[in-house]
Protein backbone atom coordinates (compact mmCIF):
# COMPACT_ATOMS: atom_id res chain seq x y z
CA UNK A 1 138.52 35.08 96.21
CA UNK A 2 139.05 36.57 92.91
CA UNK A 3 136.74 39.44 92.38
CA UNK A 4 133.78 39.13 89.28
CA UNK A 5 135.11 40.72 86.16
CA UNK A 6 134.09 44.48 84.74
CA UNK A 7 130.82 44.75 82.46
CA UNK A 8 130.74 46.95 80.14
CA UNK A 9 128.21 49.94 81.06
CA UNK A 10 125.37 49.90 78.69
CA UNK A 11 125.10 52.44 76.11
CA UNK A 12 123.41 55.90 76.54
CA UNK A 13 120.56 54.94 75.05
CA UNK A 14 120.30 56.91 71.31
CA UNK A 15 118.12 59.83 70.38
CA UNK A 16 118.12 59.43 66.79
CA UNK A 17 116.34 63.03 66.53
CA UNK A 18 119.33 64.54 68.40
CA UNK A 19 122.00 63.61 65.82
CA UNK A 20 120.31 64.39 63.23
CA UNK A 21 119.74 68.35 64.62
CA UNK A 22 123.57 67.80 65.60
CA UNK A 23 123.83 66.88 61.64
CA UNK A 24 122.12 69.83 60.17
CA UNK A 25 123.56 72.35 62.54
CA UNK A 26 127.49 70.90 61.68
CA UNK A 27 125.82 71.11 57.90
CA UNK A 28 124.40 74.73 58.24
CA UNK A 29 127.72 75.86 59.67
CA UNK A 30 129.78 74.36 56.38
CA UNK A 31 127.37 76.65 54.37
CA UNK A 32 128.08 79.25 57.08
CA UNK A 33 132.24 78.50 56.27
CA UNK A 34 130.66 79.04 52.69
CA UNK A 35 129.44 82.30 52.60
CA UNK A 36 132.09 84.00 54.98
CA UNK A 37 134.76 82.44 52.01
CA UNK A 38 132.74 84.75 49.67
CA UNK A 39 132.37 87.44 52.03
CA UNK A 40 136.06 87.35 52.09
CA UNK A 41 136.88 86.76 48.32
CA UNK A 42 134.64 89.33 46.94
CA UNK A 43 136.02 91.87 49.64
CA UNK A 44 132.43 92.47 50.90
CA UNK A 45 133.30 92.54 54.56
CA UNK A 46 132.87 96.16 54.98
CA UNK A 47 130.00 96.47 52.55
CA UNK A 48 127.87 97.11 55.44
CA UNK A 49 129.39 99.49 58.03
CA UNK A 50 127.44 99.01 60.81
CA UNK A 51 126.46 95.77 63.04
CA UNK A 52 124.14 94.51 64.56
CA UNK A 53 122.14 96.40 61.89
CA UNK A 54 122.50 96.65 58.56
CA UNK A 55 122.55 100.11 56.97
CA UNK A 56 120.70 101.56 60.07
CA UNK A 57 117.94 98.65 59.59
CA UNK A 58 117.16 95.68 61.92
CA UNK A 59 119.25 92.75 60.43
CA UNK A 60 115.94 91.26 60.03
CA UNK A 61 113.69 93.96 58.62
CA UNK A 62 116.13 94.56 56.12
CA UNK A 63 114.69 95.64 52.36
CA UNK A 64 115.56 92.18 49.94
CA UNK A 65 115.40 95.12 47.24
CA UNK A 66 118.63 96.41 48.93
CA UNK A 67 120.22 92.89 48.84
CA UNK A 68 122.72 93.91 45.84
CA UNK A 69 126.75 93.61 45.23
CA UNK A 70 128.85 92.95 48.49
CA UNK A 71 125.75 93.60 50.50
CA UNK A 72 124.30 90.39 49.36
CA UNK A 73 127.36 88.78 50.87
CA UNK A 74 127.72 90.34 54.09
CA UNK A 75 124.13 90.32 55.13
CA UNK A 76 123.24 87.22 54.10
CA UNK A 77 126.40 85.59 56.13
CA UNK A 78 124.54 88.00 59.09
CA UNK A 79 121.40 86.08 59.04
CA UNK A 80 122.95 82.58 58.11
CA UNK A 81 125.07 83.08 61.00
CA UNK A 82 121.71 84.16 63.31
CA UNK A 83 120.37 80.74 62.18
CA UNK A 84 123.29 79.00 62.92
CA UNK A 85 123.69 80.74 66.57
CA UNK A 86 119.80 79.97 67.06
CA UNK A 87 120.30 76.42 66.25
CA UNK A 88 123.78 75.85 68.38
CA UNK A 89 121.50 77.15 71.41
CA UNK A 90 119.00 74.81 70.92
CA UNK A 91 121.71 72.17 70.65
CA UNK A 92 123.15 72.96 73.74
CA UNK A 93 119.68 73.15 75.67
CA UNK A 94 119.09 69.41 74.25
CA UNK A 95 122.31 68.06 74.72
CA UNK A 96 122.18 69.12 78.36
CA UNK A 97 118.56 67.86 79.37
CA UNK A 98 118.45 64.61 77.23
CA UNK A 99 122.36 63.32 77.23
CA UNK A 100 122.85 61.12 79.85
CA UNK A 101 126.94 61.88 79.74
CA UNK A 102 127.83 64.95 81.86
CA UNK A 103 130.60 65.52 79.13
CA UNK A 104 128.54 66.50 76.21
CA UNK A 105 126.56 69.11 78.49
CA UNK A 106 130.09 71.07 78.92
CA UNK A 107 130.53 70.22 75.11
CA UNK A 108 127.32 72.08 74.38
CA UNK A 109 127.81 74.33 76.16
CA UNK A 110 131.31 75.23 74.51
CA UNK A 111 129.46 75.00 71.51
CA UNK A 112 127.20 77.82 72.59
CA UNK A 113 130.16 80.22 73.85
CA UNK A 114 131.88 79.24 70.32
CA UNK A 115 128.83 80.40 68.80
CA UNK A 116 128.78 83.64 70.41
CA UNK A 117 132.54 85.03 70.59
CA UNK A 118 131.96 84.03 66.73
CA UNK A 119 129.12 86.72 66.41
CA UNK A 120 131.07 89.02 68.81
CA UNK A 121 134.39 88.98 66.56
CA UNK A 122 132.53 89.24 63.25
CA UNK A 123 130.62 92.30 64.65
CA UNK A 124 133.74 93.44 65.93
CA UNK A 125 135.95 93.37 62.85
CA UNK A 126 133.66 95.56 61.15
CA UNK A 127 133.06 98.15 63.83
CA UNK A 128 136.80 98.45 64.71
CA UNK A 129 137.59 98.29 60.98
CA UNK A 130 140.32 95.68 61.99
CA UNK A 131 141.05 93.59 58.71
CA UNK A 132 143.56 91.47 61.66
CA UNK A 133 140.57 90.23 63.66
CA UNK A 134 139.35 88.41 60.43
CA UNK A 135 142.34 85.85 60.83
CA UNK A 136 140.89 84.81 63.99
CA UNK A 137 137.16 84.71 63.30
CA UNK A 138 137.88 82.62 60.09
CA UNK A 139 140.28 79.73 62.40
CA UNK A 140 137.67 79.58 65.32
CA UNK A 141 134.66 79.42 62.75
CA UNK A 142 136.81 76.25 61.53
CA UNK A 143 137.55 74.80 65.05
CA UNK A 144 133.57 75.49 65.95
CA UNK A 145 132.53 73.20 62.68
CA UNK A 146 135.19 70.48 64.09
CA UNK A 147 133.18 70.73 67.54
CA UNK A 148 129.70 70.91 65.44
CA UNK A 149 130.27 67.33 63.83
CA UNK A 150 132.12 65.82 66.29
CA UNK A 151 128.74 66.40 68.17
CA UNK A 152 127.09 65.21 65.36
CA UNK A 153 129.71 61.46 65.68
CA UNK A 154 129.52 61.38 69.52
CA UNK A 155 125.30 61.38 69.33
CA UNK A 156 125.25 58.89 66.55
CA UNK A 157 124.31 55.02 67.01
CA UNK A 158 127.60 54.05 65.43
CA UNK A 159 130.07 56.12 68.33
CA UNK A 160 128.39 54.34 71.12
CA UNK A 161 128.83 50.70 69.50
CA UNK A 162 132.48 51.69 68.56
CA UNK A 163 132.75 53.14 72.45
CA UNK A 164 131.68 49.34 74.20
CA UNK A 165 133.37 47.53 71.18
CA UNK A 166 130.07 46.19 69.36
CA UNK A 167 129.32 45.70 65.53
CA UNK A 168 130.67 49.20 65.44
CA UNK A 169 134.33 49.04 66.38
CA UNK A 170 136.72 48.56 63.62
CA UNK A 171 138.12 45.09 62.75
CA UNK A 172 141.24 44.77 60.42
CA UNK A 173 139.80 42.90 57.03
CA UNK A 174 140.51 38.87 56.67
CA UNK A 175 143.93 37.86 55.48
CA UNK A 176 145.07 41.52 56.38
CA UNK A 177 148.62 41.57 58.44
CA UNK A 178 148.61 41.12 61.86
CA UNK A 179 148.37 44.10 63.87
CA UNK A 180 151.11 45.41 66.73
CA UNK A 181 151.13 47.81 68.93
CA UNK A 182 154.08 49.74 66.87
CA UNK A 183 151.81 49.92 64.13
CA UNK A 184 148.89 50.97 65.78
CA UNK A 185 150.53 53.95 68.01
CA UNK A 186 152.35 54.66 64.31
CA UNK A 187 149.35 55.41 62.60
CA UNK A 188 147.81 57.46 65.16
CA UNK A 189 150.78 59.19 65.59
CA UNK A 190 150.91 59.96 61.78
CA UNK A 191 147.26 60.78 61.77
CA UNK A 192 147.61 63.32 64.63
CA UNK A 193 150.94 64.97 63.09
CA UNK A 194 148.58 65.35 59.58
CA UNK A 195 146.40 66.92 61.77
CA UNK A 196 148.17 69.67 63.89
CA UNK A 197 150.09 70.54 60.57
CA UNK A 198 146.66 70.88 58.41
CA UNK A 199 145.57 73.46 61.19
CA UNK A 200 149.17 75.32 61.24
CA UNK A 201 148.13 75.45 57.18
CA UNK A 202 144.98 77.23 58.20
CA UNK A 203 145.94 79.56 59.94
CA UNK A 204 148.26 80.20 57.36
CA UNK A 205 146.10 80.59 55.02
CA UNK A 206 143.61 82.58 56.92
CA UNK A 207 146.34 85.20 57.38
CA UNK A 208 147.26 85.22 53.29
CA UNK A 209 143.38 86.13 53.22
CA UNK A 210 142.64 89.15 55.39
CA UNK A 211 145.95 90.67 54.70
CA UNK A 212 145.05 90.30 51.14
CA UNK A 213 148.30 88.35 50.36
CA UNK A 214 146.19 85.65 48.30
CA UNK A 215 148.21 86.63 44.99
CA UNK A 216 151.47 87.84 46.72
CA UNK A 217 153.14 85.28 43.74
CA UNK A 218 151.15 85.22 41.08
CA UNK A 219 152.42 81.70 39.46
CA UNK A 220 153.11 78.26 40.32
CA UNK A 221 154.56 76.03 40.94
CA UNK A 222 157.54 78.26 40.31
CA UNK A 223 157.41 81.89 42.02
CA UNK A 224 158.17 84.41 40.07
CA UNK A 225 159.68 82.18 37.88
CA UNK A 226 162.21 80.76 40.21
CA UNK A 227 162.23 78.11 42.89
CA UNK A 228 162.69 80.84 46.14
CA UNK A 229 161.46 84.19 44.90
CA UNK A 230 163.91 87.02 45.77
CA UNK A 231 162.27 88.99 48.35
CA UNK A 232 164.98 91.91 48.94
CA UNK A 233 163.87 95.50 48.26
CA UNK A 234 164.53 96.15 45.14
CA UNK A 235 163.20 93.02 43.61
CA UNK A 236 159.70 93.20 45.53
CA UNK A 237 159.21 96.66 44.02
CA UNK A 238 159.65 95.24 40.93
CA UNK A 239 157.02 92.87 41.66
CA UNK A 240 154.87 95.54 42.59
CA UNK A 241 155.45 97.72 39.30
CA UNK A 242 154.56 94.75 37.14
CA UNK A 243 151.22 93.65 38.95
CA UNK A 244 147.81 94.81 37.58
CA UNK A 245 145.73 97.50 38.54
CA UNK A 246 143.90 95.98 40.32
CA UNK A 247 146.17 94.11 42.70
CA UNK A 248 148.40 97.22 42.32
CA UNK A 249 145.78 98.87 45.09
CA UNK A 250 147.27 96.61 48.12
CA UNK A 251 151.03 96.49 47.32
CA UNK A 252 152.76 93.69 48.60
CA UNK A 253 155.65 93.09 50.78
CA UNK A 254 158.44 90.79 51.15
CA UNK A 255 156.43 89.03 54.52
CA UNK A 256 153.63 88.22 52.06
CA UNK A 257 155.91 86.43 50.24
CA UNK A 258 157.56 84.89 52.40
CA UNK A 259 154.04 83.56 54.16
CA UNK A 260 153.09 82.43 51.16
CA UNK A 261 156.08 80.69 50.34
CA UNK A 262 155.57 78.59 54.08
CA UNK A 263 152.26 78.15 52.66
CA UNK A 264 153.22 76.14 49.86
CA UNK A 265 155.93 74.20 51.44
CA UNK A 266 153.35 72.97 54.23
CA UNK A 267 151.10 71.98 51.67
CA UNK A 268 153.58 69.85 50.17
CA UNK A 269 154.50 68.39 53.99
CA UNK A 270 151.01 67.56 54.36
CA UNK A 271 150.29 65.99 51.25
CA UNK A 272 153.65 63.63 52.08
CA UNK A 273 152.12 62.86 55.48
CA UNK A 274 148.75 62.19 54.32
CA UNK A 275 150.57 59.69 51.63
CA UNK A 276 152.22 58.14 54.48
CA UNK A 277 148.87 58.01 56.44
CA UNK A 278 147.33 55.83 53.37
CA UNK A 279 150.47 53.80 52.66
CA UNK A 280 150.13 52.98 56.79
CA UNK A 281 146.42 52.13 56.72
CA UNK A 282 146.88 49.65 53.64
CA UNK A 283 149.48 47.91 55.03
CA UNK A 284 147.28 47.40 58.31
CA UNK A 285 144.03 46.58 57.19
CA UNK A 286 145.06 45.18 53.67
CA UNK A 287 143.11 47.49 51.67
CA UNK A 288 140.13 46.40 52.06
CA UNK A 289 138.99 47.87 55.69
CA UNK A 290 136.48 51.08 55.86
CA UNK A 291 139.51 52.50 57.72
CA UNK A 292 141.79 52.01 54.51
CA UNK A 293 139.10 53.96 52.40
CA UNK A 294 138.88 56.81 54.64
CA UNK A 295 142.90 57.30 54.83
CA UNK A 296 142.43 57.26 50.54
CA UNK A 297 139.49 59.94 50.98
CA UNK A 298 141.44 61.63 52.61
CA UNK A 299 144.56 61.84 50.85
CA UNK A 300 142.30 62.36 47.86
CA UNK A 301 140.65 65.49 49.10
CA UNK A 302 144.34 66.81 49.87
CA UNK A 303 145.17 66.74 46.05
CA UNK A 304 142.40 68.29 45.55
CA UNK A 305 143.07 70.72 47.74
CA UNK A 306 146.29 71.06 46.54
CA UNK A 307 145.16 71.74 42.91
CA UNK A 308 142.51 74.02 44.45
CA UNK A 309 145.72 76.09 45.69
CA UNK A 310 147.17 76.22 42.41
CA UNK A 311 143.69 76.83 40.67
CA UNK A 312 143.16 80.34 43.03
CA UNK A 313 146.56 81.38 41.24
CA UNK A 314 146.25 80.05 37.89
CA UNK A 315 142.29 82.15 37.75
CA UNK A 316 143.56 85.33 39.25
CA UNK A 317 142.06 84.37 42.85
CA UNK A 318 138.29 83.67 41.17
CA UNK A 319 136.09 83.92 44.10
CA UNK A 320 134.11 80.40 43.51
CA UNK A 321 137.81 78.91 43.41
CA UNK A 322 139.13 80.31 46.67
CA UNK A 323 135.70 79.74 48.07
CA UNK A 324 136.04 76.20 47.00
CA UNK A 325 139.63 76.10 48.53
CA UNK A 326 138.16 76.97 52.27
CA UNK A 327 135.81 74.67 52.29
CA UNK A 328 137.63 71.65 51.30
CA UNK A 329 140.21 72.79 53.35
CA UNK A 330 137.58 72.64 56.20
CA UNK A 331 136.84 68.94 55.33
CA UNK A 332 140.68 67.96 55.16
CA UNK A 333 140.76 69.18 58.82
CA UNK A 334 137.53 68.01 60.37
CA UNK A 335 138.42 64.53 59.13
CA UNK A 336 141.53 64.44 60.71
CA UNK A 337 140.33 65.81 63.71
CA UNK A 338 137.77 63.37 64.09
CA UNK A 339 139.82 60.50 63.29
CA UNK A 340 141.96 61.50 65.94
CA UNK A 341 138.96 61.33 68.36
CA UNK A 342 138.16 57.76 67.42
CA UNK A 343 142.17 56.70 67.61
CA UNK A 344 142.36 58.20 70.84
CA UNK A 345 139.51 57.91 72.65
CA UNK A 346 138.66 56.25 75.79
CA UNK A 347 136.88 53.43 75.29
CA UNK A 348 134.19 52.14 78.44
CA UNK A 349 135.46 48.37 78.59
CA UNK A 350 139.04 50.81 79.20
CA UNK A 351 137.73 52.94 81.78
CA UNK A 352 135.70 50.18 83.46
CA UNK A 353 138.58 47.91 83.60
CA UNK A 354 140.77 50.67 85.09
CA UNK A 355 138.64 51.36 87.60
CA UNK A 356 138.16 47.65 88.23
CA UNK A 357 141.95 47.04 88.61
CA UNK A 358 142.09 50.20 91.52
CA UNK A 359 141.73 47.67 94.23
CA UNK A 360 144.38 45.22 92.45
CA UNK A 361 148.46 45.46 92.57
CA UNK A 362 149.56 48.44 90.39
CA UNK A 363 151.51 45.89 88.40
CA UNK A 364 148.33 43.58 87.96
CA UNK A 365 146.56 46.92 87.10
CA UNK A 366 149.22 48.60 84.86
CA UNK A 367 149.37 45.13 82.72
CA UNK A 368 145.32 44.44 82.58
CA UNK A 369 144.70 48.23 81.95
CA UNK A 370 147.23 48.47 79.30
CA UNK A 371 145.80 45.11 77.13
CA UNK A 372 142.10 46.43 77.60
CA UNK A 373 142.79 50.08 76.18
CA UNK A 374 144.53 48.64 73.51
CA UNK A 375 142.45 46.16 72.62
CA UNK A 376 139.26 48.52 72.48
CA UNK A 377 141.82 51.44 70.23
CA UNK A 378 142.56 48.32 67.36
């Protein structure tokens, strides 16, 4: 007798009031990425020298008359941050007692812990006085607004359509070429390579940052007016004698710029895989899939990116600029982090089917299995 085959679970049913709080916590936390970029750019971070209080006051009972220069920075990323904590809490309490799937409790609740080692490092950097613990606070503030709107997708109407293949799941557009499994594991491939490097490029940046390296060349595309600077002794002192003032007060050294030497190259890596990402998409969907537009959004937001790189030279390291070059930086990697989750995930008609095919042959199993998961990933 040959066994009836898998449904498709039904949906968690969707809390439209849940996604949106996921929505305007991911969105407080990119004003959050904000304000710690100006923190950072107008070297406020030790403008107030203690934590959790400010100046000896409750964060909160804190005199707006005293709000002035690098204070205004600081202590206003203090309480943005208190909102933000407040509202990943509430999150997590949500997610837990109104998501049916066991997996977003645990994803709240990493949320939550985010949250916290995120106040706990901040606090920490100042009362140590440890410029080096900046690095870290700045890449898991980026992973925690990754987590923050991928919350945000997995709530939303549209995730749980794509996840049991409804009106939701993407189609290639009519007359586009026919899609093959090469293609498909290509693309994702691509995608995910994009990805990992983007974050590699964070970090990288976040370390050019808080070690004050930002103008460690201070032109481009050239560096110091060749194509690999000379970074033995002699010439980097020379560097140092002709810098301003201003700059003269952190001197560099031949690490800086070296690291921000990698820093360009990646950039340029990324932008070629990105390219590639695009010219792969078009040649799948035939242009005129959503799918197609999001690989050019995304390739567009990595020139810009790119010129936002070149800008924070070209203006001396203005502090909107370099402000402006974190947070689009944070957008480049959040999309390819979450296009990675849809390209990889799971899908229920897979997991159903697999666990349907348990009591079949393992070659029955292995060759169903196989055409269901790939089915729901195209």
């Amino acid at each position: 007798m040959i066994p009836p085959a898998p449904q498709i679970m039904s949906p968690t049913k969707h809390n439209p009031w849940l996604c949106r709080f996921a929505g305007l916590t991911a969105f407080a936390t990119f004003l959050l990425l904000g304000l710690g970029g100006l923190v950072t750019s107008h070297e406020a971070g030790m403008s107030v020298p203690d934590w959790p209080n400010t100046n000896g006051y409750n964060m909160f009972l804190f005199p707006m008359a005293q709000w002035v220069g690098g204070i205004f920075y600081e202590h206003s990323h203090r309480l943005l941050a208190s909102a933000v904590g407040l509202m990943t809490t509430v999150l997590a309490v949500w997610l837990w007692l109104k998501d049916a799937r066991p997996w977003m409790h645990w994803l709240g609740v990493a949320a939550f812990l985010g949250v916290v080692a995120q106040g706990v490092l901040g606090g920490l950097r100042v009362t140590l006085h440890m410029d080096s613990l900046g690095i870290y606070h700045g890449t898991i503030a980026q992973l925690f607004f990754i987590l923050t709107c991928a919350l945000t997708m997995f709530t939303s109407r549209w995730w749980q359509s794509l996840q049991t293949g409804g009106a939701g799941s993407p189609r290639p557009a009519a007359g586009a070429p026919r899609v093959t499994r090469p293609a498909v594991a290509n693309l994702r491939t691509l995608v995910l390579a994009t990805t990992i490097l983007i974050f590699v490029q964070l970090i990288l940046g976040a370390t050019m940052r808080h070690q004050h390296a930002g103008l460690a060349i201070s032109d481009f595309p050239l560096a110091y007016g060749r194509a690999w600077p000379d970074t033995g002794a002699a010439a980097v002192a020379h560097y140092n004698a002709q810098r301003t003032p201003v700059n003269g007060i952190n001197p560099i050294t031949a690490f800086q710029i070296e690291l921000q030497m990698a820093h360009r190259l990646v950039a340029l890596a990324i932008l070629i895989l990105a390219a590639l990402c695009a010219g792969q998409a078009w040649r799948r969907f035939g242009g005129r899939d959503a799918l197609t537009k999001l690989a050019g959004f995304w390739l567009a937001l990595i020139l810009s990116q790119v010129t936002l790189g070149a800008a924070t030279i070209w203006f001396n390291k203005a502090a909107d600029v370099a402000t402006a070059h974190v947070l689009v930086g944070a957008m480049v990697l959040t999309i390819g982090a979450l296009w990675c989750l849809v390209a990889f995930r799971p899908s229920v008609a897979a997991v159903r089917a697999r666990r349907f095919e348990d009591g079949r042959s393992p070659e029955a199993a292995a060759t169903i299995g196989a055409r269901t998961a790939l089915a729901a990933n195209e």
